[in-house]
Protein backbone atom coordinates (compact mmCIF):
# COMPACT_ATOMS: atom_id res chain seq x y z
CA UNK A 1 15.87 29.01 6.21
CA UNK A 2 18.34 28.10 3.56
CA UNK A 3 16.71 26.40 0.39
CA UNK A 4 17.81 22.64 0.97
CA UNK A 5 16.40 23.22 4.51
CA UNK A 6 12.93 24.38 3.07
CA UNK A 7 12.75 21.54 1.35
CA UNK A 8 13.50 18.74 3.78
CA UNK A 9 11.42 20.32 6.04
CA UNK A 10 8.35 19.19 3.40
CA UNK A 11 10.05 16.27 2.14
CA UNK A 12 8.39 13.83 4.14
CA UNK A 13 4.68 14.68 2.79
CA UNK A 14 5.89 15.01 -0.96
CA UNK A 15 7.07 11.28 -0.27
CA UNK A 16 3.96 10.36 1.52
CA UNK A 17 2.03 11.56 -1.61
CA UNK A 18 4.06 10.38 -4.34
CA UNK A 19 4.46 6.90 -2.68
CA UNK A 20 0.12 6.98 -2.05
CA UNK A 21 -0.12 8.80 -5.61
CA UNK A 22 2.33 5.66 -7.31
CA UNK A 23 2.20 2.48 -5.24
CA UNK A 24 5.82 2.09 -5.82
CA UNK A 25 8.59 3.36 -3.41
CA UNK A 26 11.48 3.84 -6.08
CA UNK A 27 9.28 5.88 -8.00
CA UNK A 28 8.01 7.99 -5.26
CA UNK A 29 11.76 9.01 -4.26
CA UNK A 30 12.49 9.37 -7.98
CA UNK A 31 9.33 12.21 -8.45
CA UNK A 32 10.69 13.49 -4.85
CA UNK A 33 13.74 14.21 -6.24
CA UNK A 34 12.52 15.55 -9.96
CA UNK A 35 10.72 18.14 -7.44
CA UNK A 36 13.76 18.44 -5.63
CA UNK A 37 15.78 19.59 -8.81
CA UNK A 38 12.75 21.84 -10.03
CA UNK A 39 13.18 23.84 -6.94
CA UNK A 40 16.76 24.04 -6.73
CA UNK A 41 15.88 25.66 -10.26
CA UNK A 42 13.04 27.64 -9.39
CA UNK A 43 12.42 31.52 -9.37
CA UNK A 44 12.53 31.11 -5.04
CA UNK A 45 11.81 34.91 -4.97
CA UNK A 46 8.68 35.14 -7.10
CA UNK A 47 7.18 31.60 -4.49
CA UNK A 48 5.16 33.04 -1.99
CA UNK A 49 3.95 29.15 -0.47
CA UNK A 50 6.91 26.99 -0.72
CA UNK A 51 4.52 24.02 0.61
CA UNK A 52 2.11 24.75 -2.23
CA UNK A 53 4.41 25.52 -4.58
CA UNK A 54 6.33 21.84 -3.91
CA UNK A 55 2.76 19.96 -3.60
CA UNK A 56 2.17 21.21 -6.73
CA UNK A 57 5.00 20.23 -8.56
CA UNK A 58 5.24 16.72 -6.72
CA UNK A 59 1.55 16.19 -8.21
CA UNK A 60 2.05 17.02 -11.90
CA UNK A 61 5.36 14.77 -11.50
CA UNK A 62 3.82 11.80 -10.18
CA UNK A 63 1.04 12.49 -12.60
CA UNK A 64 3.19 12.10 -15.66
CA UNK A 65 5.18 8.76 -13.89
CA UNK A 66 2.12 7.55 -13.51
CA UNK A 67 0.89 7.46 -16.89
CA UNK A 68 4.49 6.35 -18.54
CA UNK A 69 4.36 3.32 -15.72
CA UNK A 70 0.61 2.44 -16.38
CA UNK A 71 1.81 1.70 -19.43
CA UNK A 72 4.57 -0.89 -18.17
CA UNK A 73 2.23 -2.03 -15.82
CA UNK A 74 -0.12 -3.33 -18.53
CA UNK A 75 1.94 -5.95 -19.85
CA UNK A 76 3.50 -7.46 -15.94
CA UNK A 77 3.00 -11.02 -15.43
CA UNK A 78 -0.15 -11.29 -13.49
CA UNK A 79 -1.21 -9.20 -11.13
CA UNK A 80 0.74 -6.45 -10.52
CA UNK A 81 0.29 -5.22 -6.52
CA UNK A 82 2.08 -2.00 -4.55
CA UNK A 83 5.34 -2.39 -3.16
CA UNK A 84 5.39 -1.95 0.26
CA UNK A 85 7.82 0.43 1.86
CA UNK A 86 7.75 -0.95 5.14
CA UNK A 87 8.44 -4.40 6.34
CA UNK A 88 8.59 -5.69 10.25
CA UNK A 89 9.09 -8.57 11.87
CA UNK A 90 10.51 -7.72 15.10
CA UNK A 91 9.27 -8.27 18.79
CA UNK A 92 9.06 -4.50 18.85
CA UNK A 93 6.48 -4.64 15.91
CA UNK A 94 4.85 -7.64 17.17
CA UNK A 95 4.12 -5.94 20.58
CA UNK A 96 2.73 -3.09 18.40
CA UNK A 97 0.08 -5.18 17.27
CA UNK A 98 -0.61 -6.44 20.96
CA UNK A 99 -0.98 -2.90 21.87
CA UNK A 100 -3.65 -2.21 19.56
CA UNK A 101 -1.41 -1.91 15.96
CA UNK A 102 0.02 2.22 16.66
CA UNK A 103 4.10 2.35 17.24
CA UNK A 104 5.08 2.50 20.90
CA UNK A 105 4.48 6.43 21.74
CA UNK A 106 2.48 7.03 18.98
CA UNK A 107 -1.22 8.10 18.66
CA UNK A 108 -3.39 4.81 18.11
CA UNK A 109 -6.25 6.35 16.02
CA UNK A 110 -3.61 8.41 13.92
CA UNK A 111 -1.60 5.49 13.36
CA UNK A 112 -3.83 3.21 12.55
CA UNK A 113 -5.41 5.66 10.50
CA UNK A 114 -2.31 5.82 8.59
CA UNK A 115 -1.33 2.30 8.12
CA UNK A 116 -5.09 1.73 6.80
CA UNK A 117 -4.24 4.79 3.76
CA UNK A 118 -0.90 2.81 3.19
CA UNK A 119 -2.82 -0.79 3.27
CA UNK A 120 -1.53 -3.28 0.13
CA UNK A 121 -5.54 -3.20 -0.66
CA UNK A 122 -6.52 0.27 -0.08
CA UNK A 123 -3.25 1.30 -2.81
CA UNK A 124 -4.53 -1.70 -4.98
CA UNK A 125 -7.80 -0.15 -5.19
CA UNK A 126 -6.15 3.23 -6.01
CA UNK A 127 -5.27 1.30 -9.54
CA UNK A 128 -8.33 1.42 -10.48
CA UNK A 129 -8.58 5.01 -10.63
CA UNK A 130 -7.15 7.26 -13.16
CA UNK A 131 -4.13 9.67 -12.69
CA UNK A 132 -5.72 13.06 -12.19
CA UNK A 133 -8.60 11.22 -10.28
CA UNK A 134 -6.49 9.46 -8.13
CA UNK A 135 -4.77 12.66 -7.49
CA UNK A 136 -7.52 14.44 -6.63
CA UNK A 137 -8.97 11.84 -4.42
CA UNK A 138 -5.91 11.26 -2.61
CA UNK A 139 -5.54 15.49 -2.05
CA UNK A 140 -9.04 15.73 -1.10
CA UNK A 141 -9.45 12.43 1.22
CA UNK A 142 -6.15 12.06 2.78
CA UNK A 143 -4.40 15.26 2.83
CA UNK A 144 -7.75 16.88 3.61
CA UNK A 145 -7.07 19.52 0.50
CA UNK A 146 -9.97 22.19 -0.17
CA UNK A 147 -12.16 21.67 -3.95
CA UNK A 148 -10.57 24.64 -4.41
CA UNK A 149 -6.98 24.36 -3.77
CA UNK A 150 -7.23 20.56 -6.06
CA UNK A 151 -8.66 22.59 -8.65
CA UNK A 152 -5.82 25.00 -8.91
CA UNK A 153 -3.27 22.80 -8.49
CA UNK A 154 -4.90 20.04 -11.05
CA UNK A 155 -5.93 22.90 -13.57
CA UNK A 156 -9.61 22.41 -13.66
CA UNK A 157 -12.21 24.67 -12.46
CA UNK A 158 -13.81 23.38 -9.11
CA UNK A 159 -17.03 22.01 -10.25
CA UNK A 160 -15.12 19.52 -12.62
CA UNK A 161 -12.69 18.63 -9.22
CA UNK A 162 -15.97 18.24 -7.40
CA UNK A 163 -17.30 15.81 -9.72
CA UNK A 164 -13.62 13.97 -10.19
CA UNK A 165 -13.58 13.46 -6.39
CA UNK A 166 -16.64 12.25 -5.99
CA UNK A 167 -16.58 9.66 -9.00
CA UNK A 168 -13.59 8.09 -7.56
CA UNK A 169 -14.57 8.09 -4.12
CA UNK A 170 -18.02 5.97 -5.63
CA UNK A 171 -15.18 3.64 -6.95
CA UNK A 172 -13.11 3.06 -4.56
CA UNK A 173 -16.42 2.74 -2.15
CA UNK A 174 -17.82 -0.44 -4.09
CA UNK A 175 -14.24 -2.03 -4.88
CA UNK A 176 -12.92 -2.17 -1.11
CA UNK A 177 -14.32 -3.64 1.37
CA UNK A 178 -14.86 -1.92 4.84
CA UNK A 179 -14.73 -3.58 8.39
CA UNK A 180 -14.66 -2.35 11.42
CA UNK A 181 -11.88 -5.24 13.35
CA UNK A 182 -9.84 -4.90 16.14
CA UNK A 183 -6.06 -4.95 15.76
CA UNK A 184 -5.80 -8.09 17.74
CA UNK A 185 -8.94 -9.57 16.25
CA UNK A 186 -7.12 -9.34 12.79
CA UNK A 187 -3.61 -10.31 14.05
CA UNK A 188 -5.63 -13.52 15.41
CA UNK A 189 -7.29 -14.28 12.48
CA UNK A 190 -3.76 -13.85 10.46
CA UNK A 191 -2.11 -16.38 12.65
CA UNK A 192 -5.22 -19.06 12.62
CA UNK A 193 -4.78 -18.57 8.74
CA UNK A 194 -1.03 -19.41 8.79
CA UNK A 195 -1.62 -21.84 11.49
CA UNK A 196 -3.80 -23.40 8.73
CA UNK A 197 -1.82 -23.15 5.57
CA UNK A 198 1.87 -23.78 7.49
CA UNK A 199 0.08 -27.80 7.88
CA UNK A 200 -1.49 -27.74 4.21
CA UNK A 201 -5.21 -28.23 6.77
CA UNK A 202 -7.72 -27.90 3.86
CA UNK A 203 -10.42 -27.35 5.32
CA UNK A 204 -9.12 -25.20 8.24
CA UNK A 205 -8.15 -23.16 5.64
CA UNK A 206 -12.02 -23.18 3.76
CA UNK A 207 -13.80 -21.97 6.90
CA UNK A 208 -11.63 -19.16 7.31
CA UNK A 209 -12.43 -17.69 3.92
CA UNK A 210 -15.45 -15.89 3.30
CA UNK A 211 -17.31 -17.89 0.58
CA UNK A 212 -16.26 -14.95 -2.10
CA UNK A 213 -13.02 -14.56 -0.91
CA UNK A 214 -10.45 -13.27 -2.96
CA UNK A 215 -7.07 -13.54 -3.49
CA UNK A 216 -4.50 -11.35 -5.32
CA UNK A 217 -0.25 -12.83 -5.54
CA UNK A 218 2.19 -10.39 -7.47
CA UNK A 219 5.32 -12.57 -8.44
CA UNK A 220 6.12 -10.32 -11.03
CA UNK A 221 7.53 -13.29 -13.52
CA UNK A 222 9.84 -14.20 -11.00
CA UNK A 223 8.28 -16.24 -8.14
CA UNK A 224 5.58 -18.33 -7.69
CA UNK A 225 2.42 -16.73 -8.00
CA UNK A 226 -0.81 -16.89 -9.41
CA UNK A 227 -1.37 -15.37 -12.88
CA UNK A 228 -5.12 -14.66 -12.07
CA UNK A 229 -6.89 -13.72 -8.98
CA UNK A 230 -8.59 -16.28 -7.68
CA UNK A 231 -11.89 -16.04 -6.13
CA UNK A 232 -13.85 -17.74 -3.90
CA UNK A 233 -13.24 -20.25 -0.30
CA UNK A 234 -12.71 -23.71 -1.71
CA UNK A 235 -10.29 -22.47 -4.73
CA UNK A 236 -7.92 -20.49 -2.70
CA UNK A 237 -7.88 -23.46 -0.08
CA UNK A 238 -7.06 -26.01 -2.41
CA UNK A 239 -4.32 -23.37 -3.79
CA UNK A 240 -2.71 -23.63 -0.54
CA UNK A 241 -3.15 -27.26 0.17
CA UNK A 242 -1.41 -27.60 -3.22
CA UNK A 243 1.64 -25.23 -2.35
CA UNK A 244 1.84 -26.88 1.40
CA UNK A 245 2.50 -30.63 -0.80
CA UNK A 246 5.39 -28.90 -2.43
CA UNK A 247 6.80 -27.97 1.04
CA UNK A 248 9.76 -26.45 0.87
CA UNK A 249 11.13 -27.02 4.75
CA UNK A 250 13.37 -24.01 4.68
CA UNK A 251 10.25 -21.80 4.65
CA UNK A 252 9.52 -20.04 7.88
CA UNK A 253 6.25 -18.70 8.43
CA UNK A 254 6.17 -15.93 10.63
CA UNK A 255 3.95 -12.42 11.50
CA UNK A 256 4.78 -9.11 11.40
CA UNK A 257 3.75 -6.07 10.20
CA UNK A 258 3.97 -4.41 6.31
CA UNK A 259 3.05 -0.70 5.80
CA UNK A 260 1.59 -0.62 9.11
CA UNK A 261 -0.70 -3.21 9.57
CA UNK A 262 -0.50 -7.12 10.32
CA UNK A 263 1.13 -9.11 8.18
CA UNK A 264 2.51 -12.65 7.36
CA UNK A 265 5.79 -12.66 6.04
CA UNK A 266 7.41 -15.94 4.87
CA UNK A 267 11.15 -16.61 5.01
CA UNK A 268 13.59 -19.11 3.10
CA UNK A 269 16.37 -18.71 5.57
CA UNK A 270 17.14 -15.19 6.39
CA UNK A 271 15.49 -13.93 2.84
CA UNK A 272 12.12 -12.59 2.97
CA UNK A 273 10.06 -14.89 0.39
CA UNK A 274 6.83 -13.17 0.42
CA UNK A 275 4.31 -11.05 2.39
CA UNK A 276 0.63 -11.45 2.98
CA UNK A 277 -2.14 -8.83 4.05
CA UNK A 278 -5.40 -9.45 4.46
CA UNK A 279 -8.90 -7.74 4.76
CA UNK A 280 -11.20 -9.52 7.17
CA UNK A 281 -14.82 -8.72 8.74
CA UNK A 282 -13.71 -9.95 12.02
CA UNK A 283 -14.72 -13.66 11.78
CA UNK A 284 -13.74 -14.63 8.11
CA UNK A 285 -11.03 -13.37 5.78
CA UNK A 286 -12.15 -11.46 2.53
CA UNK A 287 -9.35 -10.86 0.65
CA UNK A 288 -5.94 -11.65 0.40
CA UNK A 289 -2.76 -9.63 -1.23
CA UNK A 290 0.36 -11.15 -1.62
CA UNK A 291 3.63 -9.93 -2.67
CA UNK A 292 6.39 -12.57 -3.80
CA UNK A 293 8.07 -10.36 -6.69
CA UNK A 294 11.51 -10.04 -4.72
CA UNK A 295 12.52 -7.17 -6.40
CA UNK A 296 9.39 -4.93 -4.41
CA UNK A 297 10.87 -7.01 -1.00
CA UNK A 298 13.97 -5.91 -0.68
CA UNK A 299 12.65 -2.99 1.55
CA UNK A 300 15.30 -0.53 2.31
CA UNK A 301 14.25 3.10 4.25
CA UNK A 302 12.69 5.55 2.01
CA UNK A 303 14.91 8.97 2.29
CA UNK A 304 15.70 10.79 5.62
CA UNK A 305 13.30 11.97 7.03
CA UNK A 306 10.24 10.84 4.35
CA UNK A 307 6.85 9.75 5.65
CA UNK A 308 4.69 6.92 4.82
């Protein structure tokens, strides 16, 4: 195997890292590709593990990007959310969701599995986490990594990766909500709740929410968003009771799918406005993310080959 084939063949799990690892899909192809040149520079004869070798290098790389964009992120306009790297609305991806939320021919469990370690909220809760931390959580809970291999690969002896994984795995624990819900459950809930905020209906909208609901828009500076979460029932109703007075009629409300899971995406004619995911417990919603920022919408397909 020549050395551009070596890599492709891994490409698709140094993007699924560095995309989990960043949040952001341009900067997961741009460490990709840093790792890419690295390798094309590399001693090939003195690697023994090309796969470890590449993990390795994709880590420290989206590492580094993560601290120099932490920094930019610190000063966006509001809430700054992922980008998704995935956006459907097609009867295809509709039908998905009927059939229990996997793509047709694919493995349910695995797939939802997946989609649920791409969700909007699981990578939002990811922010809270440091960069080695994150790293290390992300090798050890996702990519099923050994203490071991993390430790070599981060630099730190084992007991310290122990402790790192654990500490963030606390965190993330008490910042994200789990439910157990259905694929159809949720995709009914979603369309009850855009149903509801399509016809501005107050209080529709009220007992839908959880009483500490929470929302979460990213507009980046550059569509209409709130610069705050919000939290609880009444506050985010009346938020969308006040956006429904200022209708704008060429909005098109419609469901779909982004990163995997149920979505509603909103359209001004054919352009993709904004997308909304939420986390329910089956009967209420808890949280809602929402992405208007157009410039983490325009959603073209990662590389060749690359993996979400």
């Amino acid at each position: 195997m020549d050395i551009e084939d070596s890599f492709q063949t891994h490409r698709p799990r140094l993007f699924a890292l560095a995309y989990r690892l960043l949040g952001s899909r341009a900067d997961a192809e741009d460490v990709v590709q840093d790792a890419w040149l690295r390798w094309h520079q590399a001693d090939r004869a003195a690697i023994r593990d090309p796969e470890a070798w590449l993990v390795t290098a994709t880590t420290r790389l989206g590492i580094d990007r993560l601290r120099a964009v932490r920094a930019r992120r610190e000063h966006y306009p509001g809430p700054w959310l992922p980008e998704p790297v995935r956006i459907e609305q097609d009867e295809a991806a509709n039908a998905a969701i009927d059939d229990g939320g996997a793509d047709p021919g694919a493995d349910p469990a695995g797939a939802a599995e997946r989609a649920e370690q791409v969700s909007l909220a699981f990578l939002a809760v990811l922010e809270r986490l440091g960069p080695e931390e994150r790293a290390a959580f992300l090798l050890r809970e996702v990519f099923d990594y050994e203490h071991a291999r993390i430790a070599q690969l981060l630099g730190r002896n084992e007991a310290a990766c122990r402790q790192m994984v654990h500490r963030a795995r606390e965190r993330v624990a008490a910042a994200r909500p789990r439910f157990e819900v259905a694929p159809q459950q949720h995709r009914r809930l979603l369309e009850r709740f855009m149903d509801a905020a399509s016809r501005g209906d107050r209080g529709a909208l009220e007992a839908l929410l959880r009483e500490d609901a929470r929302l979460v828009s990213d507009g980046g500076g550059k569509a209409v968003a709130a610069i705050r979460p919000l939290q609880g029932a009444e506050r985010i109703a009346r938020l969308f009771w006040a956006a429904y007075r200022r209708v704008d009629p060429a909005i098109a409300w419609r469901i779909g799918r982004v990163n995997g899971e149920p979505a509603i995406l909103r359209y001004r004619g054919d352009v993709l406005a904004a997308v909304m995911v939420v986390v329910a417990d089956g009967e209420r919603i808890a949280e809602i993310y929402t992405v208007a920022n157009p410039d983490k919408l325009a959603v073209t397909p990662p590389h060749a080959g690359a993996s979400w």
